[in-house]
C-alpha atoms as a PDB file:
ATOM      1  CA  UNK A   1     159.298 154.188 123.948  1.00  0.00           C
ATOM      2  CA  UNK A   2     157.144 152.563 126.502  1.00  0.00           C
ATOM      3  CA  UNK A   3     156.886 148.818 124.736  1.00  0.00           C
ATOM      4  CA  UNK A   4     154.670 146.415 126.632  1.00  0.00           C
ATOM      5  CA  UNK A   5     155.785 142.734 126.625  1.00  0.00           C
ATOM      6  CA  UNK A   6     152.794 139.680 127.015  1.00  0.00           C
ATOM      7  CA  UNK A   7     155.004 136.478 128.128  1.00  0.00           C
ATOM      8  CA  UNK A   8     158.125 137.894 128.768  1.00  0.00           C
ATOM      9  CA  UNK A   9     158.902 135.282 131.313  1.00  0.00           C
ATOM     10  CA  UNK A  10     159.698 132.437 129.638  1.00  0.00           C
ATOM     11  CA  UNK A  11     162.730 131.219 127.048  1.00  0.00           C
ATOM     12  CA  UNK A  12     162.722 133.838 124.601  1.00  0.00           C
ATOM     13  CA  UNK A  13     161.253 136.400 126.627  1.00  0.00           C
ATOM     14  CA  UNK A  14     164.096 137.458 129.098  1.00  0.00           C
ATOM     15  CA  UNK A  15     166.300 137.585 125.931  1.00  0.00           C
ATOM     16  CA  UNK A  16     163.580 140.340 124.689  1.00  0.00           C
ATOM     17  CA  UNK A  17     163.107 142.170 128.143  1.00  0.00           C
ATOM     18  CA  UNK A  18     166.952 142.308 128.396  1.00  0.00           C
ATOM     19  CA  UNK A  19     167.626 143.789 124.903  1.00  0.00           C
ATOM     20  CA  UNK A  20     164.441 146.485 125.581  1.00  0.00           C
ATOM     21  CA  UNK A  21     165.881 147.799 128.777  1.00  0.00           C
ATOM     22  CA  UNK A  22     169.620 147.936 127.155  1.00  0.00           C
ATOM     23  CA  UNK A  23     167.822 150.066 124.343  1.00  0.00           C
ATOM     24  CA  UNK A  24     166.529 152.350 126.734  1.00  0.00           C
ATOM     25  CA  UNK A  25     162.901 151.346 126.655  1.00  0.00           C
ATOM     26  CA  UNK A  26     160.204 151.526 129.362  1.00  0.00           C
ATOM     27  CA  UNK A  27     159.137 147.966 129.424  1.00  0.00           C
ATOM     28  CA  UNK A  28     156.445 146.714 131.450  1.00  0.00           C
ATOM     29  CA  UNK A  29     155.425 142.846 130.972  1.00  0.00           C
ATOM     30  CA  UNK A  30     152.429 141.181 131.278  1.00  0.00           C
ATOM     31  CA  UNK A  31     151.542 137.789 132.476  1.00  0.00           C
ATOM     32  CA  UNK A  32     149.926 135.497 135.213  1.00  0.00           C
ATOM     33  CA  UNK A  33     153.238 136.095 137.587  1.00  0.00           C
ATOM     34  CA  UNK A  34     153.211 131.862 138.059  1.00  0.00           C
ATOM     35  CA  UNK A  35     156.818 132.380 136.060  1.00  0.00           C
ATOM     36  CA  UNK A  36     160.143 133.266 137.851  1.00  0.00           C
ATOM     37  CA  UNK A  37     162.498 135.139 135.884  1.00  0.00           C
ATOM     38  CA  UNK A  38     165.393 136.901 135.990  1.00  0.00           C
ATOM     39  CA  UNK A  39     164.546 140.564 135.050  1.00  0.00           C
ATOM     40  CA  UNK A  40     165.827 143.741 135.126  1.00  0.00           C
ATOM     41  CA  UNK A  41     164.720 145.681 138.588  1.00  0.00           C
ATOM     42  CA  UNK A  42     163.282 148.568 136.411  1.00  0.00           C
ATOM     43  CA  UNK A  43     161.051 146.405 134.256  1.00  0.00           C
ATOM     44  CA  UNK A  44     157.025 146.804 135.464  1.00  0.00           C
ATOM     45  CA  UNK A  45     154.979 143.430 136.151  1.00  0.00           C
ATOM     46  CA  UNK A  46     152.009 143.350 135.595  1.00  0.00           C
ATOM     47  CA  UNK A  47     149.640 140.063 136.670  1.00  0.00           C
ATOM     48  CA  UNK A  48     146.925 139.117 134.435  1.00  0.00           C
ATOM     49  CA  UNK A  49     145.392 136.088 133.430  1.00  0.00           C
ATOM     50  CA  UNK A  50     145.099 136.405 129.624  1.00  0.00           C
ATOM     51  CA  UNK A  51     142.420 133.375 129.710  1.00  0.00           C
ATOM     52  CA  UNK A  52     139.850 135.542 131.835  1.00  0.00           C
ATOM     53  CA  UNK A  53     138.340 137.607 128.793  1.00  0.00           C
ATOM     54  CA  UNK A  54     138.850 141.874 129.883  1.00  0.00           C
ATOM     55  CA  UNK A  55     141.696 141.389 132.249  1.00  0.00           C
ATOM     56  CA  UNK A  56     144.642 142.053 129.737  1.00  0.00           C
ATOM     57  CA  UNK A  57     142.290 144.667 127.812  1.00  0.00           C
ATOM     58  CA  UNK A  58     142.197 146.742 130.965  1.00  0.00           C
ATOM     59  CA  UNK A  59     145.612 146.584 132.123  1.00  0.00           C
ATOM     60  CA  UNK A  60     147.031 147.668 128.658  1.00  0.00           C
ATOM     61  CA  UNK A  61     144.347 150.466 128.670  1.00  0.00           C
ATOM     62  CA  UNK A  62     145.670 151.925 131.875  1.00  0.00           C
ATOM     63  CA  UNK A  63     148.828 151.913 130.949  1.00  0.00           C
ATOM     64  CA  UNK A  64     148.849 152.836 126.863  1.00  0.00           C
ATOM     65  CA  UNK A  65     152.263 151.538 125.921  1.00  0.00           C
ATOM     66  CA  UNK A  66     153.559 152.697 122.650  1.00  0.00           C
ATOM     67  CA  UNK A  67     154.133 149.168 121.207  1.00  0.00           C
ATOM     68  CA  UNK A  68     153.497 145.665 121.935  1.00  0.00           C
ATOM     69  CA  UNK A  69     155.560 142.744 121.305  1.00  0.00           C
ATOM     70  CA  UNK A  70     152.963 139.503 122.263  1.00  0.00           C
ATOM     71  CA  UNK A  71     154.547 136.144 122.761  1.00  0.00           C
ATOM     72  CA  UNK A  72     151.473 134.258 123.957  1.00  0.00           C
ATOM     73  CA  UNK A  73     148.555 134.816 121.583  1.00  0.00           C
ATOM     74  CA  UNK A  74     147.299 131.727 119.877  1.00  0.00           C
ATOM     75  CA  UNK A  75     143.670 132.555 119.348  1.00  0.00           C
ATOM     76  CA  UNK A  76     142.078 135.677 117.503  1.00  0.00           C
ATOM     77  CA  UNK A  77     140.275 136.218 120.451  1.00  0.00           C
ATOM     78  CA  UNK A  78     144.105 137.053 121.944  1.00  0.00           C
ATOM     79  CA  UNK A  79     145.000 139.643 119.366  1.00  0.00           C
ATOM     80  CA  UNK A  80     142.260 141.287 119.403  1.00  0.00           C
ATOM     81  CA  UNK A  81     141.734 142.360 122.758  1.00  0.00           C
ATOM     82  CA  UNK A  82     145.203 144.171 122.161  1.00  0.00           C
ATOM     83  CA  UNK A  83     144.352 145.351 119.376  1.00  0.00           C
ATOM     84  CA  UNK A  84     140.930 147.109 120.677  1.00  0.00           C
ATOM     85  CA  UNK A  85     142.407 148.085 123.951  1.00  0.00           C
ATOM     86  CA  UNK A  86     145.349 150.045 121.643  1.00  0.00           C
ATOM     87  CA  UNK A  87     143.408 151.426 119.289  1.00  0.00           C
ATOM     88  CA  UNK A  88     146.577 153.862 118.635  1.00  0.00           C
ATOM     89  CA  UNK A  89     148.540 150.876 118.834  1.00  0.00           C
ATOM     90  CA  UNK A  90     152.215 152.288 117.122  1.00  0.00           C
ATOM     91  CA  UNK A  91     153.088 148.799 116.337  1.00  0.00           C
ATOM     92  CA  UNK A  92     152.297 144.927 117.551  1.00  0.00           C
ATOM     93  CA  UNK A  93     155.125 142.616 116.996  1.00  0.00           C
ATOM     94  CA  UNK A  94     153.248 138.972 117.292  1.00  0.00           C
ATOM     95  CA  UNK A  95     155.533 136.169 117.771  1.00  0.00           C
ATOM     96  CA  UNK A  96     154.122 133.839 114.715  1.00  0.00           C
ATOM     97  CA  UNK A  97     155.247 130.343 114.108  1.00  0.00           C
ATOM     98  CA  UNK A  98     156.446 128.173 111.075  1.00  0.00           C
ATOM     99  CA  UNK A  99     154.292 125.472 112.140  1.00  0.00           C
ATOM    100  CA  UNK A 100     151.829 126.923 109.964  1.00  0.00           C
ATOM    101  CA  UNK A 101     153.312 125.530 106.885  1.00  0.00           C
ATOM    102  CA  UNK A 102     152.870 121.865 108.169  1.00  0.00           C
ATOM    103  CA  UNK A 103     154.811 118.854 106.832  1.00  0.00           C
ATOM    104  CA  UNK A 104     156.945 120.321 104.407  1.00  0.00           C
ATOM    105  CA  UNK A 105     158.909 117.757 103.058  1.00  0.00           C
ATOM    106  CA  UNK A 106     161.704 118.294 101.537  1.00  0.00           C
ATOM    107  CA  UNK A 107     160.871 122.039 100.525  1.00  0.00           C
ATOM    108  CA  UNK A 108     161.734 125.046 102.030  1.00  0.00           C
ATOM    109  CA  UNK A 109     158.845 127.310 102.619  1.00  0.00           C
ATOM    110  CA  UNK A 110     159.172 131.333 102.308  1.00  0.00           C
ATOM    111  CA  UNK A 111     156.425 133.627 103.591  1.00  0.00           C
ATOM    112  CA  UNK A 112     154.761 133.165 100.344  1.00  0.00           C
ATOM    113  CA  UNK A 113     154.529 129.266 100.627  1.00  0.00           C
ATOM    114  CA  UNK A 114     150.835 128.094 101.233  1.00  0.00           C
ATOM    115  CA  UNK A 115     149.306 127.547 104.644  1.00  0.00           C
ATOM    116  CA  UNK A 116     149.059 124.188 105.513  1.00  0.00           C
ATOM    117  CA  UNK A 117     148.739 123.539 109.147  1.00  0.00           C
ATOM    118  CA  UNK A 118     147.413 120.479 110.593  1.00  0.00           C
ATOM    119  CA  UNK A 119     146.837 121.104 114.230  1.00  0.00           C
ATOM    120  CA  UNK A 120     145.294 123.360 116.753  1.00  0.00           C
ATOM    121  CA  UNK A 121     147.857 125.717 117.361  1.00  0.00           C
ATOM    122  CA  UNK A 122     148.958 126.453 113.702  1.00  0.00           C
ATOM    123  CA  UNK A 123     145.303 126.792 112.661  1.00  0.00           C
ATOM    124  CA  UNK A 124     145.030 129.539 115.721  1.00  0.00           C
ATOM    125  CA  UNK A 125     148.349 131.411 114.372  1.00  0.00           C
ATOM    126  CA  UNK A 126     147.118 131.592 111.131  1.00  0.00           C
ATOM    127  CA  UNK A 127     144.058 132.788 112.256  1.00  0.00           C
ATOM    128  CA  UNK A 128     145.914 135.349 113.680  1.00  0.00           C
ATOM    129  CA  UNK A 129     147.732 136.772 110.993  1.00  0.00           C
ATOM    130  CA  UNK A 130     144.137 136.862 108.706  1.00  0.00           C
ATOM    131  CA  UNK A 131     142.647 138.795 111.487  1.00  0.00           C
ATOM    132  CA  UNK A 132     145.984 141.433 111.708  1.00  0.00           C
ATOM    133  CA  UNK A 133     146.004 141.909 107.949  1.00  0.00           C
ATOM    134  CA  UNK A 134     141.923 142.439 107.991  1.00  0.00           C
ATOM    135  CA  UNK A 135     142.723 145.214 110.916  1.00  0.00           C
ATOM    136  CA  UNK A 136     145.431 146.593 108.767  1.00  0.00           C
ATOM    137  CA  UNK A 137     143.514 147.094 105.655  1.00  0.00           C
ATOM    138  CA  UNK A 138     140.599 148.443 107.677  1.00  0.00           C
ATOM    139  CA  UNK A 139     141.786 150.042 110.250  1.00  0.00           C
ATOM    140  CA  UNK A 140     145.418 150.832 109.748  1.00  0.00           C
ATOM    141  CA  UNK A 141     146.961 148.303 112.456  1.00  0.00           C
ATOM    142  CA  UNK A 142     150.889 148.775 112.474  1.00  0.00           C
ATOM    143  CA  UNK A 143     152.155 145.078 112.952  1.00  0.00           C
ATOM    144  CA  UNK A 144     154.756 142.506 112.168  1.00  0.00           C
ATOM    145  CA  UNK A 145     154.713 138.686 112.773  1.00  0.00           C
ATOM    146  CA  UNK A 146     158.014 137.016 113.159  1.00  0.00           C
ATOM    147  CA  UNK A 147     157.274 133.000 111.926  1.00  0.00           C
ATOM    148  CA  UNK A 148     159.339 131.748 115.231  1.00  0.00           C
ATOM    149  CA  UNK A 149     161.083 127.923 114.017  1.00  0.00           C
ATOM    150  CA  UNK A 150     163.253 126.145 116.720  1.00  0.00           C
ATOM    151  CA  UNK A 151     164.442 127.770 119.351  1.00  0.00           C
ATOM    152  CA  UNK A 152     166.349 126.939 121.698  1.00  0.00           C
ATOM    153  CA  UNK A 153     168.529 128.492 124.447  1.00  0.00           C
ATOM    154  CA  UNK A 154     168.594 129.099 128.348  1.00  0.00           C
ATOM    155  CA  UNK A 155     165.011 128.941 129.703  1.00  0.00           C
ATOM    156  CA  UNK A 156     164.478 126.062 128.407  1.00  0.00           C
ATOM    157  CA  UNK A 157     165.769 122.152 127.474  1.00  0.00           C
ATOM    158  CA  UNK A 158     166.978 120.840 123.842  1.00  0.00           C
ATOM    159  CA  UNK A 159     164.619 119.233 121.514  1.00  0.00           C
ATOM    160  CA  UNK A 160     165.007 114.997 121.758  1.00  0.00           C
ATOM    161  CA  UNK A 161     163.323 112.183 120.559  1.00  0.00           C
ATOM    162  CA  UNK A 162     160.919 112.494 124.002  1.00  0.00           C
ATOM    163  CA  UNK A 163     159.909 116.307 123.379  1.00  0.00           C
ATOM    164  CA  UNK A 164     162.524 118.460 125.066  1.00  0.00           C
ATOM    165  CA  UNK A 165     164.773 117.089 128.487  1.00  0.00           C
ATOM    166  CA  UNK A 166     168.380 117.026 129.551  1.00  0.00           C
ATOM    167  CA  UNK A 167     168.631 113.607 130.784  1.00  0.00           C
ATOM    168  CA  UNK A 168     170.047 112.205 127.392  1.00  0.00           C
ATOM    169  CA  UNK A 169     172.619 114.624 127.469  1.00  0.00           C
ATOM    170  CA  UNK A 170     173.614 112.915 130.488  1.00  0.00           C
ATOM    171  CA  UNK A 171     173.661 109.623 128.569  1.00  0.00           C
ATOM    172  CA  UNK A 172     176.488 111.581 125.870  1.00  0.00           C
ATOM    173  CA  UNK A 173     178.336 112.403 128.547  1.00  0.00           C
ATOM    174  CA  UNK A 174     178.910 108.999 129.835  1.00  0.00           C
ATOM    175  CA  UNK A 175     179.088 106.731 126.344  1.00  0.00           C
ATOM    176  CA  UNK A 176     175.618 105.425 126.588  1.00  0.00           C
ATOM    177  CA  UNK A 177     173.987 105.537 123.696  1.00  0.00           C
ATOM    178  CA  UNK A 178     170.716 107.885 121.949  1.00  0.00           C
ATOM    179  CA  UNK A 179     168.474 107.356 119.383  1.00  0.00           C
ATOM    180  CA  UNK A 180     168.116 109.274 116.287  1.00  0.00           C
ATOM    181  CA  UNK A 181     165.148 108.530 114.574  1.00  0.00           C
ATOM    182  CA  UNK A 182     165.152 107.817 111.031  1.00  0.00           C
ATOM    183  CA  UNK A 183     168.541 108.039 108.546  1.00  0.00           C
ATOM    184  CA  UNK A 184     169.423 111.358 110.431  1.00  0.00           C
ATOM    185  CA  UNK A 185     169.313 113.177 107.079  1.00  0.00           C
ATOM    186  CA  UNK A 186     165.946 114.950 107.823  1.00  0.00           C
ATOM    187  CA  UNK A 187     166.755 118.578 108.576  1.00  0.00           C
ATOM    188  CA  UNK A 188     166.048 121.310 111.215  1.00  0.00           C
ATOM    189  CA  UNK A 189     166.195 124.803 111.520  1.00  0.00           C
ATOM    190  CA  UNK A 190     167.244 126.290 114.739  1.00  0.00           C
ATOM    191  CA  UNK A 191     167.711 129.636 116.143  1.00  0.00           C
ATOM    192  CA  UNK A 192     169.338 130.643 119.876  1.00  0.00           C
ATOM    193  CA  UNK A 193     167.131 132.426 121.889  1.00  0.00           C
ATOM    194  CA  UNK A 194     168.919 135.216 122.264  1.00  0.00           C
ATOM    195  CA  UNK A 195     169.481 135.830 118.668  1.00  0.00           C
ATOM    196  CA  UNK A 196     165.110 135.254 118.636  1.00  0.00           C
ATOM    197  CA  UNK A 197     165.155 137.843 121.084  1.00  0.00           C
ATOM    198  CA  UNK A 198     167.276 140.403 119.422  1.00  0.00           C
ATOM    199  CA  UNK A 199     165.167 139.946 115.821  1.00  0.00           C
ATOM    200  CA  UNK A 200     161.947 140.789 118.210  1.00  0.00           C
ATOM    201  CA  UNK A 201     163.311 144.029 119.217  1.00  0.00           C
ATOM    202  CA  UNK A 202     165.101 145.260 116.115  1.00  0.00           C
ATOM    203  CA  UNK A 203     161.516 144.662 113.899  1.00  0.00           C
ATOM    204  CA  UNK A 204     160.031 146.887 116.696  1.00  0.00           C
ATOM    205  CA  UNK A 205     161.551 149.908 115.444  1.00  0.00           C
ATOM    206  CA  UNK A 206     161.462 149.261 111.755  1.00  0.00           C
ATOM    207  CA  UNK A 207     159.019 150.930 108.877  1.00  0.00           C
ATOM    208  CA  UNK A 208     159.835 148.120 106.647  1.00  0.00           C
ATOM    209  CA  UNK A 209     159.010 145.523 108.972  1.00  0.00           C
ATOM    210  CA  UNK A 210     155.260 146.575 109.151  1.00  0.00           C
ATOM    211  CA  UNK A 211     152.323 144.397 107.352  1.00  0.00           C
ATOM    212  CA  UNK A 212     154.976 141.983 106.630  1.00  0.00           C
ATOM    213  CA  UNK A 213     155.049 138.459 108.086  1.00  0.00           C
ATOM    214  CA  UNK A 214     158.855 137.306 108.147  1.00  0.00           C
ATOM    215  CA  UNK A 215     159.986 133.753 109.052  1.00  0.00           C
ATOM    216  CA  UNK A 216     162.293 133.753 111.321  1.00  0.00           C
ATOM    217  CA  UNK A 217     165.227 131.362 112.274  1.00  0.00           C
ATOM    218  CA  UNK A 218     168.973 130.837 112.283  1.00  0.00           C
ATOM    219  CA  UNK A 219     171.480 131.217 109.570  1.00  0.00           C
ATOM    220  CA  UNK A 220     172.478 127.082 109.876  1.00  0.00           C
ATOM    221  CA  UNK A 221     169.823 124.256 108.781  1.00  0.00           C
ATOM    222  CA  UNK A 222     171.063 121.701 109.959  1.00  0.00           C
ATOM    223  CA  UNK A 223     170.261 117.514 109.696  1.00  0.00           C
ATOM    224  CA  UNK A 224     169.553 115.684 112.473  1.00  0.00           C
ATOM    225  CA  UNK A 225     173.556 113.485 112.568  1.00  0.00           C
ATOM    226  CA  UNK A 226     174.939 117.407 112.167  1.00  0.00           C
ATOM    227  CA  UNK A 227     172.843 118.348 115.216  1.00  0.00           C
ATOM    228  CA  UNK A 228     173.976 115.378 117.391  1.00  0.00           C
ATOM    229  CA  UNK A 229     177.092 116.112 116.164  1.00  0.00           C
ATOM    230  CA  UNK A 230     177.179 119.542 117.319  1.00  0.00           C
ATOM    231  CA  UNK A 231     176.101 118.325 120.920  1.00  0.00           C
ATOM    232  CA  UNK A 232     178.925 115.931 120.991  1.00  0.00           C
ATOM    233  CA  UNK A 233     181.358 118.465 120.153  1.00  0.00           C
ATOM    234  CA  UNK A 234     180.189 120.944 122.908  1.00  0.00           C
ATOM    235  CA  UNK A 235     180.364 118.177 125.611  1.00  0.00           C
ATOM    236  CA  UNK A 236     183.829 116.779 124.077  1.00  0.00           C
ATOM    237  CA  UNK A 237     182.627 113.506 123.538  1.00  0.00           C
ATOM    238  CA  UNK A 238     181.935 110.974 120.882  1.00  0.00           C
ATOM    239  CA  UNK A 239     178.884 110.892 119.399  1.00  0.00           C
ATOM    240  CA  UNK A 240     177.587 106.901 120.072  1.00  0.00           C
ATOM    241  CA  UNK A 241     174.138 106.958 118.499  1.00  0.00           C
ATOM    242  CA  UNK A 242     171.645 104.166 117.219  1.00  0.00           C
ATOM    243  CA  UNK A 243     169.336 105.125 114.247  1.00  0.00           C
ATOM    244  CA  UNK A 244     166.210 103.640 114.652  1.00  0.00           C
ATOM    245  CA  UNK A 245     163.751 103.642 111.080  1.00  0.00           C
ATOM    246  CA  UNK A 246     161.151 106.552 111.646  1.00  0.00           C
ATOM    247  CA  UNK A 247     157.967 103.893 110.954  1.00  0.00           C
ATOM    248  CA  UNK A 248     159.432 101.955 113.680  1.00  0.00           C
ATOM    249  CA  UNK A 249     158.262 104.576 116.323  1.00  0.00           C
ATOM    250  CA  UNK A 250     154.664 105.614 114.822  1.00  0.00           C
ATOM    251  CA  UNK A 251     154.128 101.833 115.196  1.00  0.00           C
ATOM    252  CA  UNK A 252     154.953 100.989 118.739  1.00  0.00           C
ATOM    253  CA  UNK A 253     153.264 103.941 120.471  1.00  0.00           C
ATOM    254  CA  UNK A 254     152.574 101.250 122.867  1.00  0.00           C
ATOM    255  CA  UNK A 255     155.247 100.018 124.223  1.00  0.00           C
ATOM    256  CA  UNK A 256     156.103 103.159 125.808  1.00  0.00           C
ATOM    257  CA  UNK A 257     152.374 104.274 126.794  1.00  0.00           C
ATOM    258  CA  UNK A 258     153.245 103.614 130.965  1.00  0.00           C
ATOM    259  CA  UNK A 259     156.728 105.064 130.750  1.00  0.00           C
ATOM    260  CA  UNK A 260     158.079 108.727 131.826  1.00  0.00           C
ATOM    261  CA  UNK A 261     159.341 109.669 128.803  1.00  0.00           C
ATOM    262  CA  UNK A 262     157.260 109.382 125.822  1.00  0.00           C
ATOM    263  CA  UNK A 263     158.902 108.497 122.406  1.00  0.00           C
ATOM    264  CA  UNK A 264     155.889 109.499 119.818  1.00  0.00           C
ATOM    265  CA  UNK A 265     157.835 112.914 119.521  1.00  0.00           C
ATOM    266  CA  UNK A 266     160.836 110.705 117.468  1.00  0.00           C
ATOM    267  CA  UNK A 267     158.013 109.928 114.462  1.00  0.00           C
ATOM    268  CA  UNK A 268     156.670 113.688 114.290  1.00  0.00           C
ATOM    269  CA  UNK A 269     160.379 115.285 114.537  1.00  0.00           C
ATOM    270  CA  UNK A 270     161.491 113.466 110.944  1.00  0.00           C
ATOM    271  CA  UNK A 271     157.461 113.407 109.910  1.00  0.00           C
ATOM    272  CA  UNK A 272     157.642 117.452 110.203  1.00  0.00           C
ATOM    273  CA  UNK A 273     160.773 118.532 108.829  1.00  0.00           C
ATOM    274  CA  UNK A 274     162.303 121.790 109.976  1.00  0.00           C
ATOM    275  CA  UNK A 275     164.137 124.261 107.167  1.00  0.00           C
ATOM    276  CA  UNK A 276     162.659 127.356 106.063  1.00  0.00           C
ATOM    277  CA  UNK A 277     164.011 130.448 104.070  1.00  0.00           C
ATOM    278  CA  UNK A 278     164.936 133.244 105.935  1.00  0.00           C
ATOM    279  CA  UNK A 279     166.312 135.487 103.123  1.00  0.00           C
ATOM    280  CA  UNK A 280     163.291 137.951 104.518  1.00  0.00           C
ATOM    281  CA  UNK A 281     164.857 138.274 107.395  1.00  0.00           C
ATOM    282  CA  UNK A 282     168.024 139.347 105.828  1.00  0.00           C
ATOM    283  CA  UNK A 283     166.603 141.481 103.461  1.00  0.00           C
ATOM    284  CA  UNK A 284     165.507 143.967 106.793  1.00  0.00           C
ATOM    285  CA  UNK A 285     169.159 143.976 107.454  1.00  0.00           C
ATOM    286  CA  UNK A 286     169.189 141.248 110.738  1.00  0.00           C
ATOM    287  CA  UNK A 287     172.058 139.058 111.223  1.00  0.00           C
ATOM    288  CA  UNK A 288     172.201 136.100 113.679  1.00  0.00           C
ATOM    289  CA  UNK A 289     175.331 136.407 116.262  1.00  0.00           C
ATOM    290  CA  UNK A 290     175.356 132.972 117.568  1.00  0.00           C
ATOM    291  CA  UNK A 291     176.569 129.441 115.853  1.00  0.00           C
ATOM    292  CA  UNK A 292     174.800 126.186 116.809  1.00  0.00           C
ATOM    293  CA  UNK A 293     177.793 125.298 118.799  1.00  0.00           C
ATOM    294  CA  UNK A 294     178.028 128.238 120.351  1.00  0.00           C
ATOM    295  CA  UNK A 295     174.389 128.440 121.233  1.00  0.00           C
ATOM    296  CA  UNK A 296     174.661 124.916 122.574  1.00  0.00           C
ATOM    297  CA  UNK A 297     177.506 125.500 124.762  1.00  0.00           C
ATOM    298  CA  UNK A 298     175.575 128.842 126.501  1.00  0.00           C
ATOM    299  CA  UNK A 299     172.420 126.398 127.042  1.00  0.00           C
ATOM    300  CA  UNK A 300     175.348 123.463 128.241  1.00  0.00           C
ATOM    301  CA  UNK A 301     176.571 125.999 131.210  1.00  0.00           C
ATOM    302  CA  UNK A 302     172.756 126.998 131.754  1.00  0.00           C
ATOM    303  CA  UNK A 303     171.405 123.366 132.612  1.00  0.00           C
ATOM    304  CA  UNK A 304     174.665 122.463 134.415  1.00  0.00           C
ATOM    305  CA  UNK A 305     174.504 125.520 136.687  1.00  0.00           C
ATOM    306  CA  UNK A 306     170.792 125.329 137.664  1.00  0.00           C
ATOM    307  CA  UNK A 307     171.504 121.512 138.097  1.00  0.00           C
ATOM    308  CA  UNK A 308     168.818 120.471 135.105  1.00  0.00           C
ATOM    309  CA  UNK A 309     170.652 117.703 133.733  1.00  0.00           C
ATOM    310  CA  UNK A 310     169.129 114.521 135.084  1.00  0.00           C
ATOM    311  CA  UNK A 311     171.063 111.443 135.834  1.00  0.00           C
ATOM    312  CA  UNK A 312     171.647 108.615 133.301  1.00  0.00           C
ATOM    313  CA  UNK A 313     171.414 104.732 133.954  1.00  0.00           C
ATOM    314  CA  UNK A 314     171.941 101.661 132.190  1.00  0.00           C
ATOM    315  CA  UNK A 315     168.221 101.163 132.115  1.00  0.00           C
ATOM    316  CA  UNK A 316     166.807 104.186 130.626  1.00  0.00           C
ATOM    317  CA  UNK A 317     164.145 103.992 128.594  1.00  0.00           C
ATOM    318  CA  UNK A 318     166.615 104.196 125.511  1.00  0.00           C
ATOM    319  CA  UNK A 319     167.569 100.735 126.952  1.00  0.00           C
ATOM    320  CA  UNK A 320     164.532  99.115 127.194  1.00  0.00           C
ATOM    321  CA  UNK A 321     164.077  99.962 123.173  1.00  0.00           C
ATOM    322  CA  UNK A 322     167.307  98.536 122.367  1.00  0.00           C
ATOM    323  CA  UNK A 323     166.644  95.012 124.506  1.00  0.00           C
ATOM    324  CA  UNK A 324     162.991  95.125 122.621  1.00  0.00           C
ATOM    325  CA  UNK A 325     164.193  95.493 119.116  1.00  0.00           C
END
């Protein structure tokens, strides 16, 4: 099957690419070529800026690829130029995201759970999905969306209170101290990229998988001490960790407004908790292969050999919290 990847470059995508070519697929990926990645020779690129309206339309015309699994749409305007370039389109795999069911307290949302999204981006994916199931009932369109939660893996850094970096891992590695926001009860659902990767390609293939939306994350939810925990074991270290009250961080947005490293991301990571049921995803017969730890020690040799891990000091901007409070 000739299966046409948009992204494909980045985090996840590799993982998909990989597990395509091992399949015996004819892959050919599309994207704006500004990404370096570590592909299989046989693997067709194909540059196109998906921004400039027509571009990707006429590329995936000329080349009429059996399937299409899109990491990168986040408009309806995205989908659909797939969609009407393919109008024999065998199936689209979109890569949704869980985002769409906002703050979720201390629920855990299935594919049935309400939309609730409160941003940008999770109005555009849900947008998305209305306009696939519209095509579907009119039209016939094959497709799947896979409700993406928390990645993480090679490709990319680990989630902290700052957004996602590598230089507190460097501060675990030498006793300093991090912050986890809040009573580090609030939960998160994580998945390893290559296990993400691996769910992409085996909904490709799947009947069952088609009109169906399907969240999709790891088998472990996990709170935030369990995740700091989990780092702590990987680098064979103690865990030394402040908690900090969540409020405390919505409320001094300020002090850190000049730094590097902005700290507003500590206030949304408890504000939008992360756990989600994934019996869906079981149901089709898909199994995650990779613990936490496990994923966290592939990621660990990752940074380390590509030298990603910045330096530590004893005036970080962790440090500069803990002399203000």
């Amino acid at each position: 099957m000739h299966v046409a990847v948009i992204g494909g470059t980045n985090h996840v995508g590799p993982f998909i690419v990989r597990e395509l070519v091992e399949a015996g697929h004819q892959v050919s990926v599309y994207n704006r070529g500004l990404t370096k990645a570590d592909l299989p020779e046989e693997v067709e690129r194909v540059v196109v800026d998906r921004k400039v309206r027509g571009q990707l339309g006429e590329a995936l015309s000329k080349r009429k690829p059996d399937a299409v699994i899109d990491m990168v749409a986040f408009v309806v305007e995205d989908v659909e130029e797939v969609v009407r370039a393919l109008p024999s389109l065998g199936h689209y795999v979109f890569c949704g995201s869980t985002v769409i069911y906002g703050i979720i307290g201390d629920t855990t949302p299935s594919e049935t759970s309400p939309f609730k999204p409160d941003s940008g981006y999770g109005h555009g994916k849900v947008a998305c999905e209305e306009f696939m199931m519209k095509e579907e009932r009119e039209r016939g369109l094959r497709f799947t969306s896979l409700r993406l939660a928390c990645p993480y893996g090679p490709g990319d850094h680990l989630l902290y209170l700052t957004g996602r970096e590598s230089l507190f891992l460097d501060r675990m590695r030498k006793g300093r101290p991090v912050i986890i926001p809040g009573s580090g009860t609030s939960r998160m659902h994580p998945i390893y990229a290559g296990d993400a990767g691996r769910a992409f390609v085996y909904a490709l293939e799947r009947p069952d998988c088609m009109g169906r939306m399907i969240n999709l994350s790891g088998d472990q939810i996990v709170t935030l001490d369990e995740y700091y925990e989990s780092l702590a074991r990987v680098l064979k270290v103690p865990l030394v960790a402040r908690k900090i009250p969540n409020k405390w961080f919505r409320d001094h947005k300020e002090l850190w407004s000049g730094w590097d490293r902005n700290f507003d991301f500590g206030f949304n990571w408890v504000h939008y908790e992360s756990a989600f049921d994934v019996t869906a995803l079981g149901d089709i017969g898909f199994r995650c292969k990779t613990d936490h730890d496990s994923g966290v020690a592939l990621m660990m040799e990752w940074l380390d050999a590509n030298d990603l891990v910045d330096p530590s000091s004893d005036d970080d901007e962790e440090d500069r919290i803990f002399k203000h409070l």
